[in-house]
C-alpha atoms as a PDB file:
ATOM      1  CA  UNK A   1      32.938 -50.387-140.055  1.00  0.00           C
ATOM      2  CA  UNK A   2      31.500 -49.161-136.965  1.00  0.00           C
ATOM      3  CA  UNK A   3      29.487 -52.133-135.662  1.00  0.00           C
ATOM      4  CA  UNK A   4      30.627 -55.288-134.008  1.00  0.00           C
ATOM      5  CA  UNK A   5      31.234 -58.550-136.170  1.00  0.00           C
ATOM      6  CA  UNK A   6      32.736 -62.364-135.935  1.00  0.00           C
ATOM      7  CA  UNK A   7      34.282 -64.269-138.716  1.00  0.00           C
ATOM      8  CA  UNK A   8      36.686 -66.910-138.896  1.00  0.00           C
ATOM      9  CA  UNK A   9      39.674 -67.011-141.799  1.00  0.00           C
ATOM     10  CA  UNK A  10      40.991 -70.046-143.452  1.00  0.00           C
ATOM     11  CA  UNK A  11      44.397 -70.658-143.014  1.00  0.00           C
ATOM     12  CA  UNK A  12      47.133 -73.908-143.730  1.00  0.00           C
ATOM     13  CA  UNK A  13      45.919 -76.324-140.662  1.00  0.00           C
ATOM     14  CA  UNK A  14      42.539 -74.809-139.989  1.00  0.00           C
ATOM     15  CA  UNK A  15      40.818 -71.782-139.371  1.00  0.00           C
ATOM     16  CA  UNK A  16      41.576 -68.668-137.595  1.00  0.00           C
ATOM     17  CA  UNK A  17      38.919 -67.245-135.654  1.00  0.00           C
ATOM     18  CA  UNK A  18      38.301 -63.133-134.977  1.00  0.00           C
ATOM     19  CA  UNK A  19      35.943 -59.993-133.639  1.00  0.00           C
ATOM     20  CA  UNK A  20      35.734 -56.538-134.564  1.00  0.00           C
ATOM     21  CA  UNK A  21      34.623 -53.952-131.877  1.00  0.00           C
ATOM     22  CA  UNK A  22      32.765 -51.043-132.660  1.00  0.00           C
ATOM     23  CA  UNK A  23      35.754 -48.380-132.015  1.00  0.00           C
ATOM     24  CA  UNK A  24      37.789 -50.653-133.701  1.00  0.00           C
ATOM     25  CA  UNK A  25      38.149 -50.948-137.190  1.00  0.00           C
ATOM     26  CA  UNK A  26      40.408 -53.751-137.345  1.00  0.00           C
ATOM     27  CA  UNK A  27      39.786 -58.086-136.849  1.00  0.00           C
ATOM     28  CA  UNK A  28      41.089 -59.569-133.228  1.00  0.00           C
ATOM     29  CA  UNK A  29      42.288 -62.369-133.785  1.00  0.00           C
ATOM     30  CA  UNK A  30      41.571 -65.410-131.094  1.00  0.00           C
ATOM     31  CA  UNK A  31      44.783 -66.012-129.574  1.00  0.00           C
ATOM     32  CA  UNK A  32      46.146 -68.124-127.080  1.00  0.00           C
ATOM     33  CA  UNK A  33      49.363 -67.448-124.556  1.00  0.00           C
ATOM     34  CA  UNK A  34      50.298 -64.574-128.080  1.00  0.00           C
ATOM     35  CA  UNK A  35      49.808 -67.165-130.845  1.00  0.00           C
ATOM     36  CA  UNK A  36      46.811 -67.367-132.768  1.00  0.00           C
ATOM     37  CA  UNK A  37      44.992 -70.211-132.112  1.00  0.00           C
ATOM     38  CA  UNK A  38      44.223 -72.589-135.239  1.00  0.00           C
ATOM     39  CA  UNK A  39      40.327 -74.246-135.188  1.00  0.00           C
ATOM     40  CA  UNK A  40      40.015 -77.703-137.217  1.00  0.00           C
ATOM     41  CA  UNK A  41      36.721 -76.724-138.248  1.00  0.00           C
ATOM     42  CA  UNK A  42      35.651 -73.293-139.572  1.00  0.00           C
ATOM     43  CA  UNK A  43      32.180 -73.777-137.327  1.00  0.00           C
ATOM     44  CA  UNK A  44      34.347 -74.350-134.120  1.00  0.00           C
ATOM     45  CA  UNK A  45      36.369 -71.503-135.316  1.00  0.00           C
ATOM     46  CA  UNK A  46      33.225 -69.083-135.542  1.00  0.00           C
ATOM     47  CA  UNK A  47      31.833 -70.511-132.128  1.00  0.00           C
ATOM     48  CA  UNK A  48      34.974 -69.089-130.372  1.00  0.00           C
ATOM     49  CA  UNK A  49      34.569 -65.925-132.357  1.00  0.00           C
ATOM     50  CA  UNK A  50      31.341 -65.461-130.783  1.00  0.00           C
ATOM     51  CA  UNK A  51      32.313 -66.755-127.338  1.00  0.00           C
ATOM     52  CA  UNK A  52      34.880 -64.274-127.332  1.00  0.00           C
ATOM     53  CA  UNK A  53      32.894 -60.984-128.463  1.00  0.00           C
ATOM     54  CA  UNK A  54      30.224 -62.112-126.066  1.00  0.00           C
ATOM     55  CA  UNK A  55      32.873 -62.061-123.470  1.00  0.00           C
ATOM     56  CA  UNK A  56      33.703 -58.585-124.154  1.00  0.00           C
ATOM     57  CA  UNK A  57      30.040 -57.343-124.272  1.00  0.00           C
ATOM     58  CA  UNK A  58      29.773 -58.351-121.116  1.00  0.00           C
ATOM     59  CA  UNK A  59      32.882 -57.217-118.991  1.00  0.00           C
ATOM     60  CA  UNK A  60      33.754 -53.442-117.555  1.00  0.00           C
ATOM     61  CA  UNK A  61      32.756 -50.893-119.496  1.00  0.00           C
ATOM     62  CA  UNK A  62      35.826 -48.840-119.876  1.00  0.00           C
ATOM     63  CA  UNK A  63      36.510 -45.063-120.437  1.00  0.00           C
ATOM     64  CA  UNK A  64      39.668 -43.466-121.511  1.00  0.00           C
ATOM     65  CA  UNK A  65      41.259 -46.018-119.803  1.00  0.00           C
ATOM     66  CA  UNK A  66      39.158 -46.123-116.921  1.00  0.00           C
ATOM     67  CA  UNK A  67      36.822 -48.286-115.383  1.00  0.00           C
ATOM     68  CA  UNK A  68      33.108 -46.627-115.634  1.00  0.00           C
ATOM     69  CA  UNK A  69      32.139 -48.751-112.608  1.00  0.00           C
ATOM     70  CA  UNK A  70      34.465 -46.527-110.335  1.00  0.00           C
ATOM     71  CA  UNK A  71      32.947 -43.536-112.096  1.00  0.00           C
ATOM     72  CA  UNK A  72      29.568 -44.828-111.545  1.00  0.00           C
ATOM     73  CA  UNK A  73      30.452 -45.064-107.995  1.00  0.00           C
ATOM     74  CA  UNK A  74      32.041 -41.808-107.453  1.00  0.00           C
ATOM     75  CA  UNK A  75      29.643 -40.129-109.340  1.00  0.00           C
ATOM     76  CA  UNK A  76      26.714 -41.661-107.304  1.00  0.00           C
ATOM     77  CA  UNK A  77      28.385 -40.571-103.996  1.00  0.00           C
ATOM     78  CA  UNK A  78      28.135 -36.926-105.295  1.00  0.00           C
ATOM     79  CA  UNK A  79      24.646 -37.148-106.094  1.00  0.00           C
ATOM     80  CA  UNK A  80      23.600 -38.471-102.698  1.00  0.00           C
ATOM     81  CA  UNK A  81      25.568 -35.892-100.958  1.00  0.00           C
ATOM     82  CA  UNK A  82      23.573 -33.427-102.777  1.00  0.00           C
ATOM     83  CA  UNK A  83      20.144 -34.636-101.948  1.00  0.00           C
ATOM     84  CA  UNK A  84      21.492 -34.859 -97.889  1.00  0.00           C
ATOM     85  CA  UNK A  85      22.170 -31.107 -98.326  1.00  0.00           C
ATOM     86  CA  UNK A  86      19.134 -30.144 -99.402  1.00  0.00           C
END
């Protein structure tokens, strides 16, 4: 379970399309405005699947809750106020 996945489900009117993170172990479903959103096709369906998980590879990284880009930031700060010093 620990590895990231796509995959669409059928349902009445369609497909249903979902992701799995890796610290996840359950299926996100693709939702719009709280509903799930219903695909006519099941290859439309798994393109917004993937559309989706590649939108959450590539946002802020995020640690208990917190941004690691203001870590990052902080952290590098530190660093260069220890090279000044010496």
């Amino acid at each position: 379970m620990n590895h990231f996945a796509i995959g669409t489900q059928p349902v009445r009117n369609g497909y249903l399309a979902w992701f799995r993170r890796v610290h996840k172990a359950t299926n996100e479903i693709i939702k719009s405005h709280g509903k799930p959103v219903i695909y006519p096709t099941e290859e439309k369906a798994r393109a917004a699947a993937a559309d989706a998980l590649l939108v959450y590879l590539n946002s802020e990284m995020v640690r208990d809750g917190e941004v690691i880009g203001a870590a990052r930031k902080e952290a590098g700060s530190v660093f260069r106020q220890r090279k000044e010093k010496a």
